[in-house]
N, C-alpha and C. Protein backbone atom coordinates (compact mmCIF):
# COMPACT_ATOMS: atom_id res chain seq x y z
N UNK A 1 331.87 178.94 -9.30
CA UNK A 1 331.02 178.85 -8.12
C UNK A 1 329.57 179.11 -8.53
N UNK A 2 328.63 178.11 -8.23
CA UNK A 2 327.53 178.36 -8.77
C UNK A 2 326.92 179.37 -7.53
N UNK A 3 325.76 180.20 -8.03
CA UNK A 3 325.52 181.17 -7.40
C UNK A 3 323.95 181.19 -6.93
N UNK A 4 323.47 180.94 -5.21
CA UNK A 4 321.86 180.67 -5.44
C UNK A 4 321.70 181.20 -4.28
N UNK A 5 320.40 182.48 -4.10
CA UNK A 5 320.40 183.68 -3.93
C UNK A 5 319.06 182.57 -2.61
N UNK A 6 319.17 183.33 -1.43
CA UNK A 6 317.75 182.76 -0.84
C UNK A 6 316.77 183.47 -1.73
N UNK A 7 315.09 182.73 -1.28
CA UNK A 7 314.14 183.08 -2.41
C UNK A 7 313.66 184.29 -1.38
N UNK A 8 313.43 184.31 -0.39
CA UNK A 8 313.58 185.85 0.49
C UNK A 8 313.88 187.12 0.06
N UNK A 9 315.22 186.71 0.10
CA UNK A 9 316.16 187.80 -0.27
C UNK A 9 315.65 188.20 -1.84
N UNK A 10 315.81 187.25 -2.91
CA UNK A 10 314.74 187.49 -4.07
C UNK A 10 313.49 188.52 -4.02
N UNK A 11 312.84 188.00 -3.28
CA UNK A 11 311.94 189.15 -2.94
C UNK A 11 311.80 189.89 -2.81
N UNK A 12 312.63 190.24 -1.36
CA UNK A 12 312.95 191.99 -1.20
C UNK A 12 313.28 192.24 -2.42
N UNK A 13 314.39 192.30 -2.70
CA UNK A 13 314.83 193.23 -3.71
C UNK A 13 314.16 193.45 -4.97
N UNK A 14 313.19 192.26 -5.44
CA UNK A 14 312.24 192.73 -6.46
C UNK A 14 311.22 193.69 -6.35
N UNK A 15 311.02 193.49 -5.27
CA UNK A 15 309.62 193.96 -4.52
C UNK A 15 310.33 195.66 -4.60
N UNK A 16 311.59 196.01 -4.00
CA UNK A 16 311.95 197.03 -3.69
C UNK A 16 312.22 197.57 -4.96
N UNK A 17 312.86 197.09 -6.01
CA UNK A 17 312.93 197.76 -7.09
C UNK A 17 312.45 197.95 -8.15
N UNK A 18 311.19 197.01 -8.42
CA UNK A 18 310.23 197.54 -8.85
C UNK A 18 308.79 198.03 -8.63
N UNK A 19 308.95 197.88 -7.21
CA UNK A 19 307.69 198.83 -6.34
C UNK A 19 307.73 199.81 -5.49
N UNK A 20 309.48 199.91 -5.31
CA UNK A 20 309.60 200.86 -4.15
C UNK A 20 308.90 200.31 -2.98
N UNK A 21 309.06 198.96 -2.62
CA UNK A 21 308.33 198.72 -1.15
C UNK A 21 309.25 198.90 -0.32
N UNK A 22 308.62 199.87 0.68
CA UNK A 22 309.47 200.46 1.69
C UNK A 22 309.83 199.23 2.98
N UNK A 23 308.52 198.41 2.66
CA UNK A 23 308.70 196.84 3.67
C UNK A 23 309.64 196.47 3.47
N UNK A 24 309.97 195.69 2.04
CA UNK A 24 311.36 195.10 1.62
C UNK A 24 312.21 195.61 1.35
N UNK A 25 312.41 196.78 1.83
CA UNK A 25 313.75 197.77 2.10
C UNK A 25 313.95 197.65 3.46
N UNK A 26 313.08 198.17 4.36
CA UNK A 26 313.42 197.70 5.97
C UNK A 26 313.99 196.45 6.29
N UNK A 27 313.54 195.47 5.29
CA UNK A 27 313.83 193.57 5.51
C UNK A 27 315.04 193.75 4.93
N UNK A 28 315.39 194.37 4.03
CA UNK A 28 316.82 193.98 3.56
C UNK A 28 317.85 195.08 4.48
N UNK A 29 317.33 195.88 4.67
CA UNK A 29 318.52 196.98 5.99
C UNK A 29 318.55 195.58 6.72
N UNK A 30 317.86 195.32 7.86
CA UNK A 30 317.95 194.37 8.91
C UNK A 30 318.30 193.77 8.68
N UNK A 31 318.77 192.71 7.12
CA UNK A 31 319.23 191.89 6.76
C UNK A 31 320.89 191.82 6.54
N UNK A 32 320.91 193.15 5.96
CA UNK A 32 322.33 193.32 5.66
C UNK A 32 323.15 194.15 6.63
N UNK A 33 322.15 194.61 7.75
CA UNK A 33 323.03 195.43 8.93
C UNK A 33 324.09 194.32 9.45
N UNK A 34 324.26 193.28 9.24
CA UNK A 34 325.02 192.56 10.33
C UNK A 34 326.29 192.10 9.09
N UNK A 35 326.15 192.75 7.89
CA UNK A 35 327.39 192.80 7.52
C UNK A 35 328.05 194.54 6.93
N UNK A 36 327.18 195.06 7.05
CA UNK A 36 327.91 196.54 7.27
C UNK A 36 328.73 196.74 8.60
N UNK A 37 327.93 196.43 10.13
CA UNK A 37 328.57 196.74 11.14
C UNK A 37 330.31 196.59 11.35
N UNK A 38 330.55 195.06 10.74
CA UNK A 38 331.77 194.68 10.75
C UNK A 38 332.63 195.55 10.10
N UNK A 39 332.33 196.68 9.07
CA UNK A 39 332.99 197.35 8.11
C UNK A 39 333.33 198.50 8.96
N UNK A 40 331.98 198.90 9.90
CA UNK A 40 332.26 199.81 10.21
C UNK A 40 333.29 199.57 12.04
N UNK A 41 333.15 198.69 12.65
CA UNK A 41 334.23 198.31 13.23
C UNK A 41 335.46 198.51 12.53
N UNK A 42 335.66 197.88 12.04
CA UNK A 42 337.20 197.92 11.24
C UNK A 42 337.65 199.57 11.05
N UNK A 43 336.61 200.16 10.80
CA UNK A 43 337.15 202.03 10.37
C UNK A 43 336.91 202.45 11.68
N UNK A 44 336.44 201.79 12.54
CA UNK A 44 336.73 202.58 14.04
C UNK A 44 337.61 202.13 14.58
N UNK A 45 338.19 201.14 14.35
CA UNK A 45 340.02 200.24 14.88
C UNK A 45 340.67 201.34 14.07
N UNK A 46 340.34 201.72 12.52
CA UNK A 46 341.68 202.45 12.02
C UNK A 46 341.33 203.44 12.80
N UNK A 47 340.65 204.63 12.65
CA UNK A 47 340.41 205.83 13.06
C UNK A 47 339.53 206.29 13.83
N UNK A 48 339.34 205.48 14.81
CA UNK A 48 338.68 205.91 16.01
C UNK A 48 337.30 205.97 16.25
N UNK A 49 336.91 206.56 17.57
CA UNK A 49 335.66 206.63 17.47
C UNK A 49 334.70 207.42 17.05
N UNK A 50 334.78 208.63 16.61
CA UNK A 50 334.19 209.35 16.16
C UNK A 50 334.16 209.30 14.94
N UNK A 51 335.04 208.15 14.10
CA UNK A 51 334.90 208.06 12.47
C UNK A 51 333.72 206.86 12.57
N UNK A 52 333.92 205.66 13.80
CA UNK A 52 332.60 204.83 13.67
C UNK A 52 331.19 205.64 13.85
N UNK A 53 331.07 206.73 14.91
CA UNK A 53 329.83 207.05 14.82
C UNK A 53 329.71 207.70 13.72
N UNK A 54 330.21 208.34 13.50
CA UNK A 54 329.89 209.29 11.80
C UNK A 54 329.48 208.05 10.51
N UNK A 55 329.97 206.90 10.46
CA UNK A 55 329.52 205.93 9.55
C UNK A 55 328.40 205.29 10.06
N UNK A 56 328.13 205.03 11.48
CA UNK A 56 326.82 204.25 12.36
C UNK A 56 325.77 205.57 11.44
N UNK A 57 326.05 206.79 11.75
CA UNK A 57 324.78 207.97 11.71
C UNK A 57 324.81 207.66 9.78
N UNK A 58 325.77 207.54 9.23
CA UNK A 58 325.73 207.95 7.55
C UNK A 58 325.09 206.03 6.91
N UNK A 59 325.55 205.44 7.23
CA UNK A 59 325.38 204.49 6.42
C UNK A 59 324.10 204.05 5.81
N UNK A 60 322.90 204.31 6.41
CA UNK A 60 321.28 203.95 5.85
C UNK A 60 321.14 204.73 4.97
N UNK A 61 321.93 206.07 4.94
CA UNK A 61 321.68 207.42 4.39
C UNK A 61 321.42 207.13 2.89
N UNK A 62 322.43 205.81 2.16
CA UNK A 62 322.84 205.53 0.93
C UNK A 62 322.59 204.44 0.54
N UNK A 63 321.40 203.77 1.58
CA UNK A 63 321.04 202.25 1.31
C UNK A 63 320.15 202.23 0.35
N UNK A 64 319.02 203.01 0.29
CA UNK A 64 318.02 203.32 -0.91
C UNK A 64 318.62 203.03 -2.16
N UNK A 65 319.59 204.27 -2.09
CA UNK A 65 320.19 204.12 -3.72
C UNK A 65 321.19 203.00 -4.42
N UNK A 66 322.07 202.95 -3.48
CA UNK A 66 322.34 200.85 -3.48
C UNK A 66 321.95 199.90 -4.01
N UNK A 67 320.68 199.95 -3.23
CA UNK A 67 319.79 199.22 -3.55
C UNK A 67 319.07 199.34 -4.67
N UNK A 68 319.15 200.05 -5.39
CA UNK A 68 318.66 200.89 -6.90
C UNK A 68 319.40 200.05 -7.62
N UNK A 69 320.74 199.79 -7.41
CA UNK A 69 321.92 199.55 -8.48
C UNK A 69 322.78 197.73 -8.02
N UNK A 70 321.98 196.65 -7.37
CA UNK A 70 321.88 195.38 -7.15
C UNK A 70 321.52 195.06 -8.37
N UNK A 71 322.15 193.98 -8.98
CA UNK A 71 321.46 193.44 -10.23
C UNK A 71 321.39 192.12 -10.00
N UNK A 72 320.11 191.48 -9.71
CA UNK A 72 319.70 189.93 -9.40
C UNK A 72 320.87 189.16 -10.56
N UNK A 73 320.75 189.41 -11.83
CA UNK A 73 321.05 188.99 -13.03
C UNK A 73 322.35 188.66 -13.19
N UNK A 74 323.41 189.49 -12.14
CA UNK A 74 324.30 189.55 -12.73
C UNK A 74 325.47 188.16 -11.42
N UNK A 75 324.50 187.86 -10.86
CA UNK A 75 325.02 186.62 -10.00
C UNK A 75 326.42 186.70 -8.92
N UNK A 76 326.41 188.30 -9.08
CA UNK A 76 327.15 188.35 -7.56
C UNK A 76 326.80 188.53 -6.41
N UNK A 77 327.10 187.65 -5.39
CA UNK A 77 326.56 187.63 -4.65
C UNK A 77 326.07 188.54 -3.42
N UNK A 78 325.02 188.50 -2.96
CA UNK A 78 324.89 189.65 -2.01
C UNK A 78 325.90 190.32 -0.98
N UNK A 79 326.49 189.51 -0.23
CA UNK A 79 327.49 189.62 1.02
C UNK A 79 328.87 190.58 0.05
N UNK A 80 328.87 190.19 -0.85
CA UNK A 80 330.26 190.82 -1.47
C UNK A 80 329.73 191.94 -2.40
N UNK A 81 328.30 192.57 -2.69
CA UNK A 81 328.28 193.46 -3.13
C UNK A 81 328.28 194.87 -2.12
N UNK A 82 327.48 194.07 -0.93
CA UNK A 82 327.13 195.01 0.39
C UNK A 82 328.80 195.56 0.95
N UNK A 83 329.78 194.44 1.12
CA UNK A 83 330.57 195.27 1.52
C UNK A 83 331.68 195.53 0.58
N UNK A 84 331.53 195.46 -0.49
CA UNK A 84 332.55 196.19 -1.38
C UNK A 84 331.99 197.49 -1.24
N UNK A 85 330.37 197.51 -1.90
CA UNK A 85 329.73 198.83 -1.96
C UNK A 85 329.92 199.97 -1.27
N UNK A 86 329.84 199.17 0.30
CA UNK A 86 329.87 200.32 1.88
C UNK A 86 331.43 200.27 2.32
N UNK A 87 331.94 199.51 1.60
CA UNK A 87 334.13 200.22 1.89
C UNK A 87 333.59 201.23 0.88
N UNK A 88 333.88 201.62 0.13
CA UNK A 88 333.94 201.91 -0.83
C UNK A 88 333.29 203.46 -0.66
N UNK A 89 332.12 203.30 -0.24
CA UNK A 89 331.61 204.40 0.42
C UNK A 89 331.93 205.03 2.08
N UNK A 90 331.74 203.96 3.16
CA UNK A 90 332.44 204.28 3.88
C UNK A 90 334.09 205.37 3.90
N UNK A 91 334.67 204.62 2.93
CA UNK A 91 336.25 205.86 2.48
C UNK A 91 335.82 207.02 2.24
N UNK A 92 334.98 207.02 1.19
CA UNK A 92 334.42 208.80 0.84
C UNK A 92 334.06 209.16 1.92
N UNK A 93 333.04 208.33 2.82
CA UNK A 93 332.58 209.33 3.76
C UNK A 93 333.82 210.20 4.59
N UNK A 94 334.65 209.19 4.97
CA UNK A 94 335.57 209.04 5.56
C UNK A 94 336.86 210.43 5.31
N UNK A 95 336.98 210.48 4.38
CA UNK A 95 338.19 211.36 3.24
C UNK A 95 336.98 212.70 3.38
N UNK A 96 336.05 212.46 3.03
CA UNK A 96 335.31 214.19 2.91
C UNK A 96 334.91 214.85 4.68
N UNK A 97 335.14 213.60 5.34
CA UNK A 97 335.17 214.25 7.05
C UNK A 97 336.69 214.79 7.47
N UNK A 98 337.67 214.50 6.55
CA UNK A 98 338.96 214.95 6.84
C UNK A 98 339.51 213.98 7.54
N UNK A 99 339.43 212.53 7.70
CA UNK A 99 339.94 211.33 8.39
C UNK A 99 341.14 210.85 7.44
């Protein structure tokens, strides 16, 4: 599968990781909120509602550093790093709230 990134999205994340622009960190939250939400639906079908708000309040918490560890280079694609990343985290959160 060949792999081609919008030139946008390019941006942010250059911009963010090697300038720390806090702009193209806000552009990429807003960008990628609409595929975290779905994750976090799904953990409020398993375990209710108080495990979705606890992931609604935690999830930006760990977007910074995430975003630290995206590698343009390595040609996977955005949508499948965001939510492998945030299951993945989402569970910890999840397991250290006692869910």
């Amino acid at each position: 599968m060949d792999f081609k990134m919008n030139e946008q999205l390019v941006d942010w994340i250059t911009r963010f990781q090697k300038e720390k622009d806090i702009e193209a960190l806000e552009n990429l939250k807003d960008y990628c909120y609409y595929m975290i939400e779905p994750l976090i639906e799904e953990f409020t079908e398993k375990y209710g509602e108080d495990a979705g708000e606890l992931l609604r309040l935690k999830w930006d918490k760990r977007f910074y550093f995430i975003f630290t560890k995206y590698q343009l280079n390595v040609g996977l694609p955005l949508d499948s790093f965001v939510k492998n990343t945030y299951r993945f985290y989402f569970m910890q959160v999840l397991k250290k709230a006692g869910y």
